[in-house]
PDB file of N, CA and C in Angstrom:
ATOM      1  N   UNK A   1      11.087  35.872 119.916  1.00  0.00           N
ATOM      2  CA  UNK A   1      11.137  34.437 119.694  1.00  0.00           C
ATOM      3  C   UNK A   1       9.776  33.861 120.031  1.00  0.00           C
ATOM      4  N   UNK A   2       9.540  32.878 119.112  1.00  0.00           N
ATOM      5  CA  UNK A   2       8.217  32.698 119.487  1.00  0.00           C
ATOM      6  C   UNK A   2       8.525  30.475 119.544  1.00  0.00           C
ATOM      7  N   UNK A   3       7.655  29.566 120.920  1.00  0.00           N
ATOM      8  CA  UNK A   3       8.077  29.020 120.989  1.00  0.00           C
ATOM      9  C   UNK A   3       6.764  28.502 121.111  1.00  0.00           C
ATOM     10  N   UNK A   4       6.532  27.657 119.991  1.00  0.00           N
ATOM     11  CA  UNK A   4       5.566  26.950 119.398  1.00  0.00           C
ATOM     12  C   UNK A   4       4.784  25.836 120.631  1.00  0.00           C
ATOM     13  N   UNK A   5       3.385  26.039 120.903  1.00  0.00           N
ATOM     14  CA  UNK A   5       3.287  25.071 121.754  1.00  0.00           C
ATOM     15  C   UNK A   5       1.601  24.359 121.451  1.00  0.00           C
ATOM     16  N   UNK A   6       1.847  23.189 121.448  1.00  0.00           N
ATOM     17  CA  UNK A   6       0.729  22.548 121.582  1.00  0.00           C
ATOM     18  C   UNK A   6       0.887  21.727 120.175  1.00  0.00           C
ATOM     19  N   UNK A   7       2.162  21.039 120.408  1.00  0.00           N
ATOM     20  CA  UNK A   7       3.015  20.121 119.444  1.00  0.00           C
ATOM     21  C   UNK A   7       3.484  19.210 119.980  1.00  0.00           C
ATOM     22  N   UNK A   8       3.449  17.911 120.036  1.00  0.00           N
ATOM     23  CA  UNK A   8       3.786  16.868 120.253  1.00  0.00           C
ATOM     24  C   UNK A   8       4.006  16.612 121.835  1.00  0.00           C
ATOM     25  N   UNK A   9       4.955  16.441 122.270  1.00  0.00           N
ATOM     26  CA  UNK A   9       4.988  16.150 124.251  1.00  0.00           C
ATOM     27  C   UNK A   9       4.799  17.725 124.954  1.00  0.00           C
ATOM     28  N   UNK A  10       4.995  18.874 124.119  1.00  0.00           N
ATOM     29  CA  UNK A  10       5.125  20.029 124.829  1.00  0.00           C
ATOM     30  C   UNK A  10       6.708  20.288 125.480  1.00  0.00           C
ATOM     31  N   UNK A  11       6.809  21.428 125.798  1.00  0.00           N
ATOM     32  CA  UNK A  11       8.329  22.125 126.097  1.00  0.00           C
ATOM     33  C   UNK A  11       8.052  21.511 127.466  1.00  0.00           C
ATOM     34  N   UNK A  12       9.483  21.322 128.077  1.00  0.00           N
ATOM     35  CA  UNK A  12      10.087  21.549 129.752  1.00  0.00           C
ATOM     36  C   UNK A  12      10.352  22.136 129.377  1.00  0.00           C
ATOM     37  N   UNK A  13      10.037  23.708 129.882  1.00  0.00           N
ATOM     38  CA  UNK A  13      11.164  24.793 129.888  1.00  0.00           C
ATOM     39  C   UNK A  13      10.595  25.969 131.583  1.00  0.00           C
ATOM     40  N   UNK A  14      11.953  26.161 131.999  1.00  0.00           N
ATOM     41  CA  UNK A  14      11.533  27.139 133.095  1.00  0.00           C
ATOM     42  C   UNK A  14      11.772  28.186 133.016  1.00  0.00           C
ATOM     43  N   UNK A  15      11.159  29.524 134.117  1.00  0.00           N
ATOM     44  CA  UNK A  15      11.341  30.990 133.868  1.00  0.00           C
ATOM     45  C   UNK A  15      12.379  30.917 133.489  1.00  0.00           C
ATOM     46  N   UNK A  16      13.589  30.604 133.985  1.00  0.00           N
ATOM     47  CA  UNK A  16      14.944  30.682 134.092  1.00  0.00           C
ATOM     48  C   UNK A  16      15.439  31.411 132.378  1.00  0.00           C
ATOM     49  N   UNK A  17      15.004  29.252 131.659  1.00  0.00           N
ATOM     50  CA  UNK A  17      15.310  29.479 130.409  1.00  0.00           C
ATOM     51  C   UNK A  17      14.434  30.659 129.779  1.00  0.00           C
ATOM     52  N   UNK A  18      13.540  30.945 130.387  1.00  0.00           N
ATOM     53  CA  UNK A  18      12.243  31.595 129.280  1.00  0.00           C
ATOM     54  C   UNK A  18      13.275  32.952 129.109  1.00  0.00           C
ATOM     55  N   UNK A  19      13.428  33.605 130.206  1.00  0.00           N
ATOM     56  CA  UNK A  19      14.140  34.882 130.397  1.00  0.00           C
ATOM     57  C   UNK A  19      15.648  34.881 129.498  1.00  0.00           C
ATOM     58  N   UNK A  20      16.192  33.587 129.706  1.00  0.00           N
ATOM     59  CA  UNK A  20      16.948  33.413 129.119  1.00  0.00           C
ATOM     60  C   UNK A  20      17.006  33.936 127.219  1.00  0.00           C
ATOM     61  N   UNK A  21      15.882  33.106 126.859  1.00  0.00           N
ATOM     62  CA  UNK A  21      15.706  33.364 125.263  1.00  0.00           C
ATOM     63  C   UNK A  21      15.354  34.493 125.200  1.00  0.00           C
ATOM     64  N   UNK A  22      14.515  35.216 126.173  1.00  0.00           N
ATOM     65  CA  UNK A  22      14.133  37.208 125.769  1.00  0.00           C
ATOM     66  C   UNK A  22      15.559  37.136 125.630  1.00  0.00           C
ATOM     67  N   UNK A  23      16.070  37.650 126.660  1.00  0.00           N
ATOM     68  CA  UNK A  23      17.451  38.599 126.646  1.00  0.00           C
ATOM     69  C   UNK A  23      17.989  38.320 125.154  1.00  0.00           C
ATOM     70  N   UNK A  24      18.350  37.348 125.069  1.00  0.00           N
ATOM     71  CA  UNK A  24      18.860  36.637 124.100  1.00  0.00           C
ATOM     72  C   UNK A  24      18.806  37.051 122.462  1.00  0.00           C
ATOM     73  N   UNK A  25      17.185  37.451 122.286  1.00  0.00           N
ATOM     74  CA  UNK A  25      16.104  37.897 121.049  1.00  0.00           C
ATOM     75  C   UNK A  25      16.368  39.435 121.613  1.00  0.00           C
ATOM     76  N   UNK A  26      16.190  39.629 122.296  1.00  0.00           N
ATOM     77  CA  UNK A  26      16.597  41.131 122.685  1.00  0.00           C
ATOM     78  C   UNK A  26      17.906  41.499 122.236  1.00  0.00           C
ATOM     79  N   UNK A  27      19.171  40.953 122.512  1.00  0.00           N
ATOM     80  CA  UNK A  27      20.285  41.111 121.732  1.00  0.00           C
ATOM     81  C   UNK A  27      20.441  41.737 120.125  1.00  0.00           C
ATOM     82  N   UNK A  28      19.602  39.949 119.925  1.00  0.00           N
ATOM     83  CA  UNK A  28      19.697  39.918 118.233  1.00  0.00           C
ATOM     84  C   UNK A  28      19.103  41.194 117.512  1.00  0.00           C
ATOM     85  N   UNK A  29      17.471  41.812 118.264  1.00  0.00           N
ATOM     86  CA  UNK A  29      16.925  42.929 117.700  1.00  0.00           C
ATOM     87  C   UNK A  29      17.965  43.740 117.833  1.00  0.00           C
ATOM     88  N   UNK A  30      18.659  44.327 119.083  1.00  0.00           N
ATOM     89  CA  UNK A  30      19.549  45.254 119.159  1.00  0.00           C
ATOM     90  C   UNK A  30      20.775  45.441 118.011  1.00  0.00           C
ATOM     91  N   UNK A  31      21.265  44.414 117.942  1.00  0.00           N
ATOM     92  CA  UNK A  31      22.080  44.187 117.005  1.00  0.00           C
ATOM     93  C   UNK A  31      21.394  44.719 115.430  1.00  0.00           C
ATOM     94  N   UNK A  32      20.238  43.848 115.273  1.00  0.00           N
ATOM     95  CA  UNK A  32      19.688  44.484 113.860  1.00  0.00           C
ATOM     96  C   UNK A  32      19.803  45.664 113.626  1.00  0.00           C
ATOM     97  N   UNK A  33      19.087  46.008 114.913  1.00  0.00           N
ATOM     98  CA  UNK A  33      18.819  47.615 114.764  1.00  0.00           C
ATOM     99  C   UNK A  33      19.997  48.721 114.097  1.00  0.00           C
ATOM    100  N   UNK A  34      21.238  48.257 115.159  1.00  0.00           N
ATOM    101  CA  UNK A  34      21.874  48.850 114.491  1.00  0.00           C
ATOM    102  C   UNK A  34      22.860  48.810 113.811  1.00  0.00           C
ATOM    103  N   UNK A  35      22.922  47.515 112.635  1.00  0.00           N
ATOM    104  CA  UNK A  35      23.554  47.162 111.310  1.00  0.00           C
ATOM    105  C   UNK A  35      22.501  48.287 110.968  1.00  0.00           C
ATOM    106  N   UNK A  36      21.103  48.336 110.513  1.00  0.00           N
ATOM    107  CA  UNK A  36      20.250  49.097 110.150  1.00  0.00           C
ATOM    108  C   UNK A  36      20.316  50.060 109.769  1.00  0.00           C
ATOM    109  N   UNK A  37      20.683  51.074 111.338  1.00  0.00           N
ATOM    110  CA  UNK A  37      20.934  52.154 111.033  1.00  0.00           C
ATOM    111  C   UNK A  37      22.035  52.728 110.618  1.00  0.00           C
ATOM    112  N   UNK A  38      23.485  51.839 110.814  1.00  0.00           N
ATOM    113  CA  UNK A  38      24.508  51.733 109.719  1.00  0.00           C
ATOM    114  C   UNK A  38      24.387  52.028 108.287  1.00  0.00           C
ATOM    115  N   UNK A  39      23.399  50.660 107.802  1.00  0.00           N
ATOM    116  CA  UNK A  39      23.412  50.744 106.577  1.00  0.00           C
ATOM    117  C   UNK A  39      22.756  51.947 106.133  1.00  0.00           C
ATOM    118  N   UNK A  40      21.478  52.176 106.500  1.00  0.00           N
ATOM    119  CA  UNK A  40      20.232  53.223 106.201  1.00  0.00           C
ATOM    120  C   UNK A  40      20.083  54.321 107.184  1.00  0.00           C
ATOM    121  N   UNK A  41      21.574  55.139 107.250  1.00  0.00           N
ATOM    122  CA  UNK A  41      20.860  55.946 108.320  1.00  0.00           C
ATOM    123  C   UNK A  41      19.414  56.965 108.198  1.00  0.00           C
ATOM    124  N   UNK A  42      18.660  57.061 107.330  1.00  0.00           N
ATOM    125  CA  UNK A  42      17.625  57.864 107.071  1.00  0.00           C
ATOM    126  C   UNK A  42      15.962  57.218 107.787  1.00  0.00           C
ATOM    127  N   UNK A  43      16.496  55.703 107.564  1.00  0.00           N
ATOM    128  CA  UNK A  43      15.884  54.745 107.590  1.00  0.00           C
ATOM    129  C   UNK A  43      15.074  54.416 108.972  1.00  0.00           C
ATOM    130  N   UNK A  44      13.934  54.730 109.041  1.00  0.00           N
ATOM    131  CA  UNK A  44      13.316  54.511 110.729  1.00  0.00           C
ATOM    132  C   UNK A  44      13.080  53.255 110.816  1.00  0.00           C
ATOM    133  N   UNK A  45      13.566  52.880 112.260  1.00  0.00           N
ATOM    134  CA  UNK A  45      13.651  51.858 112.218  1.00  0.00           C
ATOM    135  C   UNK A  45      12.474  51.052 113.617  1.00  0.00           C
ATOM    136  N   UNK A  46      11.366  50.079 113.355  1.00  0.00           N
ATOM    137  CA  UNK A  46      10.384  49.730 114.061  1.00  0.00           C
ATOM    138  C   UNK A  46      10.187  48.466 115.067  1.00  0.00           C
ATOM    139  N   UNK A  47      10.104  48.163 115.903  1.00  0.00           N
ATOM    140  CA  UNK A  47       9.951  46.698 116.304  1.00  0.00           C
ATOM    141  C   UNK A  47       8.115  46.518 116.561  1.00  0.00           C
ATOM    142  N   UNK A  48       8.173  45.238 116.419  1.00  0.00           N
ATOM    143  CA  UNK A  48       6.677  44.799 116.668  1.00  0.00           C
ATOM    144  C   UNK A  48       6.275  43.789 117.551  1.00  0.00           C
ATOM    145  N   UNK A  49       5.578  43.332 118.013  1.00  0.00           N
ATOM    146  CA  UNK A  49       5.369  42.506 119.499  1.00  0.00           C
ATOM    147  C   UNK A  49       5.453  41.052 118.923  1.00  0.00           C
ATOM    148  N   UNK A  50       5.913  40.132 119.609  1.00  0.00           N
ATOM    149  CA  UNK A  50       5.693  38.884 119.188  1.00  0.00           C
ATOM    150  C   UNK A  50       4.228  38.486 117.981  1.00  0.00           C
ATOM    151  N   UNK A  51       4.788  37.682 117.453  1.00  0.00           N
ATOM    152  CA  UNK A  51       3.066  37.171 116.769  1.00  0.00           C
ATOM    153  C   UNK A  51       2.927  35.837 116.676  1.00  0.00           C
ATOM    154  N   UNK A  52       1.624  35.091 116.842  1.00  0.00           N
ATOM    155  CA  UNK A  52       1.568  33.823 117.073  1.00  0.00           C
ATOM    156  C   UNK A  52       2.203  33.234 116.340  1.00  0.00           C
ATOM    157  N   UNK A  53       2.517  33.190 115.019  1.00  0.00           N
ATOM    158  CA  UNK A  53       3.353  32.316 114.360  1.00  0.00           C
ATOM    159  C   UNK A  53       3.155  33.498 112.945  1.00  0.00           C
ATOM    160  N   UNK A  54       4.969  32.996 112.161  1.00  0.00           N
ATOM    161  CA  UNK A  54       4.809  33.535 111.247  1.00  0.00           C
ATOM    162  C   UNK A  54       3.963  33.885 109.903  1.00  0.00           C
ATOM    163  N   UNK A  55       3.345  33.142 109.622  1.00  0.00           N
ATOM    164  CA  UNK A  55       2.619  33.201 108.549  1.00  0.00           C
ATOM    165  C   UNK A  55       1.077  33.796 109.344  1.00  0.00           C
ATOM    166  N   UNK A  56       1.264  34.033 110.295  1.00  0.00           N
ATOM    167  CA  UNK A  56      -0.041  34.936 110.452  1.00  0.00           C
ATOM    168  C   UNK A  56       0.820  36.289 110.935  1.00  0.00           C
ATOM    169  N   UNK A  57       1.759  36.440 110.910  1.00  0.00           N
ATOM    170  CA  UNK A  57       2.398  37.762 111.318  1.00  0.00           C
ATOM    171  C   UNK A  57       2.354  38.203 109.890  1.00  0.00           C
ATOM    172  N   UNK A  58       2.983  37.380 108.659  1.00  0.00           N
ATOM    173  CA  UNK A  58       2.420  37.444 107.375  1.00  0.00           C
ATOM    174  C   UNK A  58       1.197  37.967 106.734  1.00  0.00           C
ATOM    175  N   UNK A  59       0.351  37.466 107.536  1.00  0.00           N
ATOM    176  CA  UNK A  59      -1.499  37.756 106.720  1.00  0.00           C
ATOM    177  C   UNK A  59      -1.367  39.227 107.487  1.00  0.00           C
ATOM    178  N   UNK A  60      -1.387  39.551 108.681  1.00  0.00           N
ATOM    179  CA  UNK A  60      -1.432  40.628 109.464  1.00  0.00           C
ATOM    180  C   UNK A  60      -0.949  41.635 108.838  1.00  0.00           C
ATOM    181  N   UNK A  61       0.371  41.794 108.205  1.00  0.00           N
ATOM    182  CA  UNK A  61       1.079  42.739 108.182  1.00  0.00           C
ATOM    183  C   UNK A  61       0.031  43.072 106.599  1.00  0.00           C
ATOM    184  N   UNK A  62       0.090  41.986 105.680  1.00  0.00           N
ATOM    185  CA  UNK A  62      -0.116  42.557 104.311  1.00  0.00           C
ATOM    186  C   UNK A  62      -1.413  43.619 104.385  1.00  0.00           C
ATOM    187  N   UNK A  63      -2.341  43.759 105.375  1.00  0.00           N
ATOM    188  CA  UNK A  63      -3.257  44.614 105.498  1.00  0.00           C
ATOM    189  C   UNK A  63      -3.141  45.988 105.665  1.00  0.00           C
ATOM    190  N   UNK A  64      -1.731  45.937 106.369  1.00  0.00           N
ATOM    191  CA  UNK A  64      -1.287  47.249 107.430  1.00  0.00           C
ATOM    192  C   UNK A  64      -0.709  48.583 105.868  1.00  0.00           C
ATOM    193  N   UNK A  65      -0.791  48.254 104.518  1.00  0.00           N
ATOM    194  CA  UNK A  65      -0.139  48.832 103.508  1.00  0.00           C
ATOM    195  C   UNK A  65       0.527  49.778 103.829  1.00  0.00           C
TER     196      UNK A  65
END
């Protein structure tokens, strides 16, 4: 999860919540993962580190061919 900052008043948010949303995004990957390997078991399956925002996770990746 990526939580956009340096937009308008800025987040209140504390460790608390921060930890909160990992676990949380941690779930959801888990879960992907394995509909994934359900669907595709042949299929390797990758995670990648946060990226500043999508459309540069976008430009990034199209290089990686």
């Amino acid at each position: 999860m990526v939580i956009p900052t340096g937009f308008g008043p800025g987040i209140s948010i504390g460790d608390a919540d921060l930890e909160s949303l990992r676990r949380g995004g941690e779930r959801i990957l888990t879960e992907a993962i394995r509909v994934a390997r359900t669907a595709a078991p042949g299929l390797a399956n990758a995670t990648q580190p946060p990226i500043p925002c999508p459309a540069c996770g976008v430009f990034a990746v199209s290089f990686q061919g």
